[in-house]
Protein backbone atom coordinates (compact mmCIF):
# COMPACT_ATOMS: atom_id res chain seq x y z
CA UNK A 1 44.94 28.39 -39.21
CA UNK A 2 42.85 31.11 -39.66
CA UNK A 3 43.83 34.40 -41.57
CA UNK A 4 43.99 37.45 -40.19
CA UNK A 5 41.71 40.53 -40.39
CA UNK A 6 43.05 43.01 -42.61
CA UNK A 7 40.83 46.27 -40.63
CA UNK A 8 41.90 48.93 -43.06
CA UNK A 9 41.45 47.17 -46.06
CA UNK A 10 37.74 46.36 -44.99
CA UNK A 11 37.65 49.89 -44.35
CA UNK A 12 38.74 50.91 -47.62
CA UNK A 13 36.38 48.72 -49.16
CA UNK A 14 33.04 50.08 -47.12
CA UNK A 15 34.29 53.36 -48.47
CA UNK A 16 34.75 52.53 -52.00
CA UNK A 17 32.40 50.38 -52.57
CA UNK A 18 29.74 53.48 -51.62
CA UNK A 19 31.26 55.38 -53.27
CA UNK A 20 30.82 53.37 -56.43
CA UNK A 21 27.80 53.23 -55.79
CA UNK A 22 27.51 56.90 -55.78
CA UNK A 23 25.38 57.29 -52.33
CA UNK A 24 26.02 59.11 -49.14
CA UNK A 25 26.72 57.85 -45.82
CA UNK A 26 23.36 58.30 -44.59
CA UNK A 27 21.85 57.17 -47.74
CA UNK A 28 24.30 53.45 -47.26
CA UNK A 29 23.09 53.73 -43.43
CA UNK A 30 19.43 53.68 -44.51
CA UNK A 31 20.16 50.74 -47.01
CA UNK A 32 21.95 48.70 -44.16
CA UNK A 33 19.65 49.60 -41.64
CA UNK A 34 22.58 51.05 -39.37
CA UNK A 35 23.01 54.13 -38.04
CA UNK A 36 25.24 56.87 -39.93
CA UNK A 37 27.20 57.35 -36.85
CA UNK A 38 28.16 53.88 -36.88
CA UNK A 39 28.86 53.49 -40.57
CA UNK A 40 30.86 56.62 -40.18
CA UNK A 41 33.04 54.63 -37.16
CA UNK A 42 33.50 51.81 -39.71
CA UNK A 43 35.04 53.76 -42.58
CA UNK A 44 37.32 56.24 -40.44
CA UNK A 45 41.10 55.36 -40.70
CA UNK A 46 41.49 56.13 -37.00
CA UNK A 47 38.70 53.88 -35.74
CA UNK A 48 39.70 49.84 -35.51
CA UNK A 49 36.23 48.65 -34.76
CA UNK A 50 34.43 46.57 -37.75
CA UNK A 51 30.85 45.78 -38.18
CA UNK A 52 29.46 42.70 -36.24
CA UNK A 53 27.93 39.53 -38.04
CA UNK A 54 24.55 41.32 -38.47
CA UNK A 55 25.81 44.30 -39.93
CA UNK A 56 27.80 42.59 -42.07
CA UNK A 57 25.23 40.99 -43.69
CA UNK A 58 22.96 44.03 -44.07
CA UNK A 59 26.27 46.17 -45.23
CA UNK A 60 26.91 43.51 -48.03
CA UNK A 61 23.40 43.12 -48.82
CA UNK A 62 22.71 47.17 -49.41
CA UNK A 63 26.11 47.31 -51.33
CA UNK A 64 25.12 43.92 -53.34
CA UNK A 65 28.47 42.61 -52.54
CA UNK A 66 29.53 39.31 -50.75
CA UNK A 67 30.48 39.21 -47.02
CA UNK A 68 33.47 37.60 -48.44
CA UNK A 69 34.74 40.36 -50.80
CA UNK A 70 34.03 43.16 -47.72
CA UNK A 71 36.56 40.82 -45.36
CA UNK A 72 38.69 40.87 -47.67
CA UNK A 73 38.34 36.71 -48.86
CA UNK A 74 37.38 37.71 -52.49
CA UNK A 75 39.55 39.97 -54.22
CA UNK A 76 37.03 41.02 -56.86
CA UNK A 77 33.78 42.74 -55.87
CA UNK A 78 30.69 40.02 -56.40
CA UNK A 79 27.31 40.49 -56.92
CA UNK A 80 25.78 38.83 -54.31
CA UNK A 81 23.18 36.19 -55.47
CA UNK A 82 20.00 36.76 -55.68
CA UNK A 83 17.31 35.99 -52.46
């Protein structure tokens, strides 16, 4: 069976793992190579879109987090290995 998405949670953890990390939305955008509109549309409460595969990735790799702890899998925030 798989589990279901929990969106907002994902959403509060884009959020607070920036802000942890102390940087703005643009600055995160630039890291992730996204767009700030689009990371903005990720971390608003009203919005139920997440990011795709890619961005996913790129979002986890600029926070140095797993994909796993930003969809919720891991309850604790991981370093991501090193490349």
């Amino acid at each position: 069976m798989v589990a279901q998405l929990d969106i907002e949670e994902i959403k509060r953890r884009l959020r607070l793992v920036r802000r942890e990390l102390n940087i703005s939305q643009r600055e995160a955008a630039t890291k992730a190579h996204i767009s700030k509109s689009v990371l903005e549309k990720y971390e608003s409460r009203e919005n139920q879109r997440i990011p795709n595969t890619r961005q996913l990735f790129q979002l986890a790799e600029a926070y140095d987090v797993s994909v796993d702890y930003l969809l919720v899998r891991d309850k604790v925030a991981e370093v991501a290995s090193p490349h």
